[in-house]
N, C-alpha and C. Protein backbone atom coordinates (compact mmCIF):
# COMPACT_ATOMS: atom_id res chain seq x y z
N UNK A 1 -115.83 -9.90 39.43
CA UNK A 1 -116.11 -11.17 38.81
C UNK A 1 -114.91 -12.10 38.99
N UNK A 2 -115.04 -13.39 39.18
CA UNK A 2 -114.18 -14.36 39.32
C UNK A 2 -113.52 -14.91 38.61
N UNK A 3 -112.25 -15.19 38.13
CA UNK A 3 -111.80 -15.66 37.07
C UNK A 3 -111.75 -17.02 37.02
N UNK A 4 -112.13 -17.77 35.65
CA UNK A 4 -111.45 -19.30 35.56
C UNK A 4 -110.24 -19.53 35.21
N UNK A 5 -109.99 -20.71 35.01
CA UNK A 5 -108.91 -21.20 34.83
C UNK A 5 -108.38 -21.04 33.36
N UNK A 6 -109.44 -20.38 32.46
CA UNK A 6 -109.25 -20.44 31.16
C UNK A 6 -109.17 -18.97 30.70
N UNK A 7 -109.88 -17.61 31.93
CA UNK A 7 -109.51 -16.57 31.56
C UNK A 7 -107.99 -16.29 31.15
N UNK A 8 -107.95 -15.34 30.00
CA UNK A 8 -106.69 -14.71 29.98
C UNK A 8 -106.09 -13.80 31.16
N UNK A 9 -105.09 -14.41 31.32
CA UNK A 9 -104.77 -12.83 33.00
C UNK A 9 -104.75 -11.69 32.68
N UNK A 10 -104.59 -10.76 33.61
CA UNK A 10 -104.28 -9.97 33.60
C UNK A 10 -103.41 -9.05 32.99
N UNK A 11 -103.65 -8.07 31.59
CA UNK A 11 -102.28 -8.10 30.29
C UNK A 11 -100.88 -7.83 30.80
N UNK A 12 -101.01 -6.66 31.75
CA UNK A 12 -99.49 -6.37 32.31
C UNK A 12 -98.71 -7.34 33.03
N UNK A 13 -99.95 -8.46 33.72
CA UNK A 13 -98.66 -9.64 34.40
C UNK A 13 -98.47 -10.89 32.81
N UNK A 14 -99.36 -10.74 32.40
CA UNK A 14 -99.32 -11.67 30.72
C UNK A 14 -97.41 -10.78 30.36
N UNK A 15 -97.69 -9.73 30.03
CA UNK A 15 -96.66 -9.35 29.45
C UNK A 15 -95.01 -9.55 30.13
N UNK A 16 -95.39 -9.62 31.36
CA UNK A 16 -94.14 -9.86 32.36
C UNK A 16 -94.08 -11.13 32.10
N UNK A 17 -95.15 -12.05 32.38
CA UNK A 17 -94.63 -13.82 32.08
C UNK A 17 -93.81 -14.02 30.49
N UNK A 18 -94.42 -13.35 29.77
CA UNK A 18 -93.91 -13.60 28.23
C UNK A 18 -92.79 -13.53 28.00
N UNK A 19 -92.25 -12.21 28.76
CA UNK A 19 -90.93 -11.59 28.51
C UNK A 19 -90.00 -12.95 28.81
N UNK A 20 -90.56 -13.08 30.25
CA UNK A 20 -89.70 -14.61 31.37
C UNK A 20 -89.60 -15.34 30.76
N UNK A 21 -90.44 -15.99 29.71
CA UNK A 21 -90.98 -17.17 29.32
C UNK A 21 -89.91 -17.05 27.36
N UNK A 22 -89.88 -15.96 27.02
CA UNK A 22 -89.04 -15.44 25.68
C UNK A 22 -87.43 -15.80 26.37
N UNK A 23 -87.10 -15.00 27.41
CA UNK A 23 -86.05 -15.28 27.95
C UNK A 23 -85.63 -16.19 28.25
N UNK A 24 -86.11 -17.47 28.93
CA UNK A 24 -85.97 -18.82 29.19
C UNK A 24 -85.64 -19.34 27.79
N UNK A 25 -86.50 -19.14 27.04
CA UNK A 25 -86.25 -20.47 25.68
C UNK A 25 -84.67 -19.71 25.24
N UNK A 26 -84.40 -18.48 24.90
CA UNK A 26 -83.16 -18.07 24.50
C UNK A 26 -82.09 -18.48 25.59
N UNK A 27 -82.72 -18.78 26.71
CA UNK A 27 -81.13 -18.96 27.65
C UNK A 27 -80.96 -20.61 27.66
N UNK A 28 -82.39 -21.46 27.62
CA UNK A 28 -82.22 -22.69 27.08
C UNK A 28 -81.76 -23.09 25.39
N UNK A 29 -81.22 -22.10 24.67
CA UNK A 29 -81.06 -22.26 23.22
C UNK A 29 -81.69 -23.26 22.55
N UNK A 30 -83.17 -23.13 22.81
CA UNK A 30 -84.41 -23.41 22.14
C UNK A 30 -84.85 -23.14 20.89
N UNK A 31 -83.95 -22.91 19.97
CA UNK A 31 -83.97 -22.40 18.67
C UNK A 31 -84.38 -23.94 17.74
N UNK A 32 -85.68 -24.04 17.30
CA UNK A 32 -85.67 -25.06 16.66
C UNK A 32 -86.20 -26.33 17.28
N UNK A 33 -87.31 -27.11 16.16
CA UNK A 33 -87.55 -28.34 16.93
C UNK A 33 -87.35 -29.47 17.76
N UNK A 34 -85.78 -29.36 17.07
CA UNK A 34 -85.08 -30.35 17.56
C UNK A 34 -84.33 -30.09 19.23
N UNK A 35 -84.82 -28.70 19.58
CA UNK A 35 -84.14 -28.54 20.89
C UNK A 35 -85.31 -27.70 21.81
N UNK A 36 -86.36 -28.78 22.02
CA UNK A 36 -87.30 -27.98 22.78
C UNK A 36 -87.17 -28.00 24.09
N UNK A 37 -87.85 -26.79 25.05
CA UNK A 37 -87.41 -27.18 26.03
C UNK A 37 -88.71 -27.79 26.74
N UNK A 38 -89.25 -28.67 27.88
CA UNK A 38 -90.39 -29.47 28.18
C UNK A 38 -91.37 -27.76 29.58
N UNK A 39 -92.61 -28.30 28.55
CA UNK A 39 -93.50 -26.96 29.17
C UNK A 39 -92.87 -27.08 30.46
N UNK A 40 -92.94 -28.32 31.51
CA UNK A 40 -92.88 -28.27 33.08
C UNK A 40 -91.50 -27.13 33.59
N UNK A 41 -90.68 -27.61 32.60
CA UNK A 41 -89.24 -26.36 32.83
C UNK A 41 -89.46 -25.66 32.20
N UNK A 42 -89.82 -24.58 31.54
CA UNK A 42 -90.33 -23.97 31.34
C UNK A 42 -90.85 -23.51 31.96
N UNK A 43 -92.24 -23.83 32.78
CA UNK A 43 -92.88 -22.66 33.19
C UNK A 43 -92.37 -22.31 34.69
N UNK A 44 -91.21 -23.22 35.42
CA UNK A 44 -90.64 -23.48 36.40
C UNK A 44 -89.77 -21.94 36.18
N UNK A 45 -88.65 -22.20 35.15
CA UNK A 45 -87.97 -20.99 34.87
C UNK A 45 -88.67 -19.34 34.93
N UNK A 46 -89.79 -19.65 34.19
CA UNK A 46 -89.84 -18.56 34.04
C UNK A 46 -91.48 -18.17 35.33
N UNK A 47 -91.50 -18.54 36.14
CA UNK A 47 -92.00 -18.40 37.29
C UNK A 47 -93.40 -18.39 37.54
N UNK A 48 -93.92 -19.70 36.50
CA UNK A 48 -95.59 -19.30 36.20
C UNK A 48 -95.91 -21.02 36.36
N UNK A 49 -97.08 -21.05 35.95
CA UNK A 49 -97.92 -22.09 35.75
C UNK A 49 -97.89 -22.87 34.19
N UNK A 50 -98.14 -23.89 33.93
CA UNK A 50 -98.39 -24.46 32.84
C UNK A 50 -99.77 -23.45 32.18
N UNK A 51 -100.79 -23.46 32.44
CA UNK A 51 -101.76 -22.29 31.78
C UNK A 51 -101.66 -20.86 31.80
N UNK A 52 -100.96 -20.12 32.79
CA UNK A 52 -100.55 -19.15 31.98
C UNK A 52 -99.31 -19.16 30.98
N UNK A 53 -98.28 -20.27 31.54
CA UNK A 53 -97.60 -20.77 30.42
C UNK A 53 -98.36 -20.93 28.91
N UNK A 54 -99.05 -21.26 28.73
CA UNK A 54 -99.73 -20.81 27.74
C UNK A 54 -100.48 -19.55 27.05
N UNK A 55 -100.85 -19.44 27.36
CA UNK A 55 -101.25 -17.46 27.64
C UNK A 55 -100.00 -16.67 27.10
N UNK A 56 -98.91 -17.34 27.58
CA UNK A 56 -97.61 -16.05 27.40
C UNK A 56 -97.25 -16.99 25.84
N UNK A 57 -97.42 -18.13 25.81
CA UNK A 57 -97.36 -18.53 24.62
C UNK A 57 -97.67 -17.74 23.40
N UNK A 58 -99.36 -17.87 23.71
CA UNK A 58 -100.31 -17.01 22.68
C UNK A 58 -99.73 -15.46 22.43
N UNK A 59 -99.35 -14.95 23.56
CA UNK A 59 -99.02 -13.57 23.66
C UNK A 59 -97.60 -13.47 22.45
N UNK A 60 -96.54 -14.56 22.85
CA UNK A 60 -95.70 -14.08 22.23
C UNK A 60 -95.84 -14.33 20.87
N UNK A 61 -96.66 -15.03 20.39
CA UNK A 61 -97.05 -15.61 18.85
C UNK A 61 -97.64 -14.46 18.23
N UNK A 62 -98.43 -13.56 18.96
CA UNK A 62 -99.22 -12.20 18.75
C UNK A 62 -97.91 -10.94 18.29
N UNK A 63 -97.31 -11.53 19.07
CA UNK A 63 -96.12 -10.57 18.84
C UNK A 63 -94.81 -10.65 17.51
N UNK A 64 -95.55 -12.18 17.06
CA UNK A 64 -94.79 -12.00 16.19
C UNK A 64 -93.11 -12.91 16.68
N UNK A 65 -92.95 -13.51 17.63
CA UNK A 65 -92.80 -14.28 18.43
C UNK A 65 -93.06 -16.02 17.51
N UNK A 66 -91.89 -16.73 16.52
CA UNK A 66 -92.56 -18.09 16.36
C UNK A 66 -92.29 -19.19 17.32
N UNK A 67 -92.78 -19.07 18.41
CA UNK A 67 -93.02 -19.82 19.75
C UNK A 67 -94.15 -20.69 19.33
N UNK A 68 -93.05 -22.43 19.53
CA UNK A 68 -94.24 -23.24 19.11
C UNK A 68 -94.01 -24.20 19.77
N UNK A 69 -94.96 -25.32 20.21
CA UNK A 69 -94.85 -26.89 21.10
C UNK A 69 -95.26 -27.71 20.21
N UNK A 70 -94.75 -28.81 20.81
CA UNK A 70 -95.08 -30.26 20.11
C UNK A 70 -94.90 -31.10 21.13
N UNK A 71 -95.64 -32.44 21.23
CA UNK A 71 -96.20 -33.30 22.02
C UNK A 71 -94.98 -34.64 21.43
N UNK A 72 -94.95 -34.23 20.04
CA UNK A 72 -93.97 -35.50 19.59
C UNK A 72 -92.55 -35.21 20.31
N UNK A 73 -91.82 -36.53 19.76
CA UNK A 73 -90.26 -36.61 20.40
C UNK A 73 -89.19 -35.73 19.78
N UNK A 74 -88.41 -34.54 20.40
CA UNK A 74 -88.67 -34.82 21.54
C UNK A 74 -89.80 -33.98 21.82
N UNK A 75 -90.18 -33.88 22.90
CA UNK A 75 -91.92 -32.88 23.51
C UNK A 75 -91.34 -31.71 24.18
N UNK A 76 -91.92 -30.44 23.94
CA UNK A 76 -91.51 -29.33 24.53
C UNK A 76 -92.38 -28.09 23.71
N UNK A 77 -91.30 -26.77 24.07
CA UNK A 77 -91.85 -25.75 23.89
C UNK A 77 -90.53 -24.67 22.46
N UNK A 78 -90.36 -24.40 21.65
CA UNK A 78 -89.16 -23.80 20.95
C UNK A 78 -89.43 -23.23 19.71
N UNK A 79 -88.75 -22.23 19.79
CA UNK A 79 -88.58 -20.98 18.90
C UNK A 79 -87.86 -21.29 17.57
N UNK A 80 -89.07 -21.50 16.62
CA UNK A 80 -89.56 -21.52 15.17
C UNK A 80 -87.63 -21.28 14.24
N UNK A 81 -87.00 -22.02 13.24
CA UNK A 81 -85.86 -20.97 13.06
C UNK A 81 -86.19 -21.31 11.18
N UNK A 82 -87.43 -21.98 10.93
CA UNK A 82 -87.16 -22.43 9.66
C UNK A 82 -88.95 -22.30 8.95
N UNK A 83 -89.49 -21.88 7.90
CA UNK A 83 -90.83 -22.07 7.88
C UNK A 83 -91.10 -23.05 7.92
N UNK A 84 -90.82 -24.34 7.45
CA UNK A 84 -90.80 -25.76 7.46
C UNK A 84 -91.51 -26.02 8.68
N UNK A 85 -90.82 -25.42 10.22
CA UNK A 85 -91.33 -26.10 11.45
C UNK A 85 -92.27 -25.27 11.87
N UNK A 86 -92.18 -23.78 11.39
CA UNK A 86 -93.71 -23.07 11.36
C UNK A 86 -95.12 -23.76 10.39
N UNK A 87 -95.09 -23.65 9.63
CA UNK A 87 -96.15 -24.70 9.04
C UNK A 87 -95.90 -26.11 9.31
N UNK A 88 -95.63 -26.74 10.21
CA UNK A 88 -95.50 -28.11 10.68
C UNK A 88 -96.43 -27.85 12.06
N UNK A 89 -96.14 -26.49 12.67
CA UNK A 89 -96.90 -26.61 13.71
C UNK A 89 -97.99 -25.88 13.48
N UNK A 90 -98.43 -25.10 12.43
CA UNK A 90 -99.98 -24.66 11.91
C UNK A 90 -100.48 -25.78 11.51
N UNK A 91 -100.03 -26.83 11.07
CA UNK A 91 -100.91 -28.50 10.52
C UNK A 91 -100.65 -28.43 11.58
N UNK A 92 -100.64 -29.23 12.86
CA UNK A 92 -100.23 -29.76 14.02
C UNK A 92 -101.48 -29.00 14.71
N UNK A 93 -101.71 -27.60 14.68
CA UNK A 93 -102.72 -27.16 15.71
C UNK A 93 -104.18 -26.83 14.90
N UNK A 94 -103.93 -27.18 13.35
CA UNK A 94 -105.45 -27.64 12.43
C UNK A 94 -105.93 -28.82 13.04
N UNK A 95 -105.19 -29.78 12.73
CA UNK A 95 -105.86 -31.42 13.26
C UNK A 95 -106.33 -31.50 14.35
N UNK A 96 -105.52 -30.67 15.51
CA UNK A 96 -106.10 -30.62 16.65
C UNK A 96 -107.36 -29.91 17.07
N UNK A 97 -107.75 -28.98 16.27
CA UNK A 97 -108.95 -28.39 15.83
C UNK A 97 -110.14 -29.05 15.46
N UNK A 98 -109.41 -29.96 14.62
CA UNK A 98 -111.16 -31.23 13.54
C UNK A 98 -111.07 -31.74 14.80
N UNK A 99 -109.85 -32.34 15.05
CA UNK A 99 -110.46 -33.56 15.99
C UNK A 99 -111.06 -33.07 17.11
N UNK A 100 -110.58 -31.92 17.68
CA UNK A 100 -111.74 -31.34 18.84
C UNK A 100 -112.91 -31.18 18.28
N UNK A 101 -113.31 -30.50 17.39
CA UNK A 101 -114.39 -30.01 17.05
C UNK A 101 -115.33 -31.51 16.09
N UNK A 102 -115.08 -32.98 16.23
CA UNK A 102 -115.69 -34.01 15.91
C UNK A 102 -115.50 -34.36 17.28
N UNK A 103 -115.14 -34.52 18.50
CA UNK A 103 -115.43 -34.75 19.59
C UNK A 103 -116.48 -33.95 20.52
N UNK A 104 -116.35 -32.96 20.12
CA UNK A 104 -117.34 -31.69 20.62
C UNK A 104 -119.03 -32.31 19.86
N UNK A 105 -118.80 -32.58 18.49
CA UNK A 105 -120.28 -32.86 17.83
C UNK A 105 -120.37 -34.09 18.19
N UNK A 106 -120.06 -35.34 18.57
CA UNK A 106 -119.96 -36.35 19.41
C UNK A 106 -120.86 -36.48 21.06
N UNK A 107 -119.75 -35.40 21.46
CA UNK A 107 -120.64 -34.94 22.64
C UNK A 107 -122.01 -34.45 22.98
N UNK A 108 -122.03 -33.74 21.96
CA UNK A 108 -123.66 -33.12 22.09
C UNK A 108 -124.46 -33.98 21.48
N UNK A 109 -123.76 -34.46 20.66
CA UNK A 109 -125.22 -35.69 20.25
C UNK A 109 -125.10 -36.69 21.40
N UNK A 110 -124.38 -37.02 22.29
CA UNK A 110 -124.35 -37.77 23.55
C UNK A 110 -125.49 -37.01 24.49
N UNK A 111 -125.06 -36.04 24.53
CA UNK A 111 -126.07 -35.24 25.90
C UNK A 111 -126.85 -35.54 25.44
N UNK A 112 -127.41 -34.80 23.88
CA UNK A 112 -129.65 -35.08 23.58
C UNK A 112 -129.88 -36.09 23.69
N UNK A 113 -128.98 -37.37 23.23
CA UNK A 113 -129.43 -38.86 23.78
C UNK A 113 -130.07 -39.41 24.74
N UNK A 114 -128.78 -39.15 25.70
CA UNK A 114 -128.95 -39.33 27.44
C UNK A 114 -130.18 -37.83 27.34
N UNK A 115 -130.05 -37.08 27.01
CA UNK A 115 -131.52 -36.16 27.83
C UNK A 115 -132.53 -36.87 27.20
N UNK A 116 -132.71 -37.67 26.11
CA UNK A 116 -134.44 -38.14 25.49
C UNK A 116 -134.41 -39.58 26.79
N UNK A 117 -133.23 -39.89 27.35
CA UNK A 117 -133.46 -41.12 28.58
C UNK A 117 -133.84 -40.64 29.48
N UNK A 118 -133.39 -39.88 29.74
CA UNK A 118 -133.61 -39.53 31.39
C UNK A 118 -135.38 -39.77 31.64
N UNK A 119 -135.31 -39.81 33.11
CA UNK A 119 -136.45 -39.88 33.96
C UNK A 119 -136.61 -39.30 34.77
N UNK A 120 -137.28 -38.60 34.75
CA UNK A 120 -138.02 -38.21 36.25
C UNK A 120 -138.52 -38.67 37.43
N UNK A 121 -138.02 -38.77 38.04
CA UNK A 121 -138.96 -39.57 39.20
C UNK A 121 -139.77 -38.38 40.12
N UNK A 122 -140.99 -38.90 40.68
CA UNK A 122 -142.33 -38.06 41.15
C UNK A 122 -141.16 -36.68 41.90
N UNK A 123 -139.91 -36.91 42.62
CA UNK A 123 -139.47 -36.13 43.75
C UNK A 123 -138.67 -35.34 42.93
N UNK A 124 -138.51 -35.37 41.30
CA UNK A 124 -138.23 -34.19 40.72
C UNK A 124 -137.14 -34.41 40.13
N UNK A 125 -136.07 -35.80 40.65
CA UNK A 125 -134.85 -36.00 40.85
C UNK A 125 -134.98 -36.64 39.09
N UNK A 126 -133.76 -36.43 38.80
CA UNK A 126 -133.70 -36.85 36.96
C UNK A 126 -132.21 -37.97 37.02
N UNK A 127 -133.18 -39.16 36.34
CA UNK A 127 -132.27 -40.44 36.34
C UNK A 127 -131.90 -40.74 35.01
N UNK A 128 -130.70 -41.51 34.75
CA UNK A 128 -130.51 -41.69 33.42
C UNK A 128 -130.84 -43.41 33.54
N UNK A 129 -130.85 -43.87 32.43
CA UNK A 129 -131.25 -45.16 32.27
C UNK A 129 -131.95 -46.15 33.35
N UNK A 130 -133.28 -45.16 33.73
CA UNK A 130 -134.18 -45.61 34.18
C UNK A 130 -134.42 -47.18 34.11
């Protein structure tokens, strides 16, 4: 079977990126919000992709690992040293949750819309705003 882009890899190379990816933030002294390091270096260092860069994310959070990102200034990837910035980034990945999941119910009420438009034409072919 073929993998997407969203499968989890493979655990034993997951576990090798993590390690890379644990190692990088400690050799970038990534300790803390205020010193993140940016996913792109990151996943450069530690010899992967931005999505499995993520993956080794999840992995190391599993582990107990407080490996966390933020999009705000500055933007990066860094290792948790206070609960404060651990529950800053559990709110941070709730909101991002509603708001996906009110874009998601958005969407589907978009599709049944556009599907009660559509048309058929005799050759089978299905048009939207006929």
């Amino acid at each position: 079977m073929e993998r997407g882009p969203h499968d989890r890899p493979d655990a034993s190379k997951l576990t090798e990126v993590a390690a890379r990816v644990y190692a990088a933030l400690k050799a970038k002294d990534a300790y803390g919000a205020a010193k993140p390091v940016k996913q792109s270096e990151l996943a450069k260092l530690a010899g992967t992709n931005s999505r499995v860069l993520q993956w080794a994310q999840l992995q190391l959070i599993e582990q107990g690992v407080p490996v966390c990102s933020t999009c705000g200034s500055p933007p990066g990837v860094f290792i948790a040293t206070t609960l404060t910035e651990l529950q800053a980034y559990g709110a941070n990945l709730h909101s991002r949750i509603v708001g996906n999941a009110w874009r998601l119910k958005g969407v589907r009420k978009m599709t049944r819309d556009w599907l009660e438009r559509l048309e058929v034409e005799p050759s089978g072919q299905r048009r939207l705003f006929a």
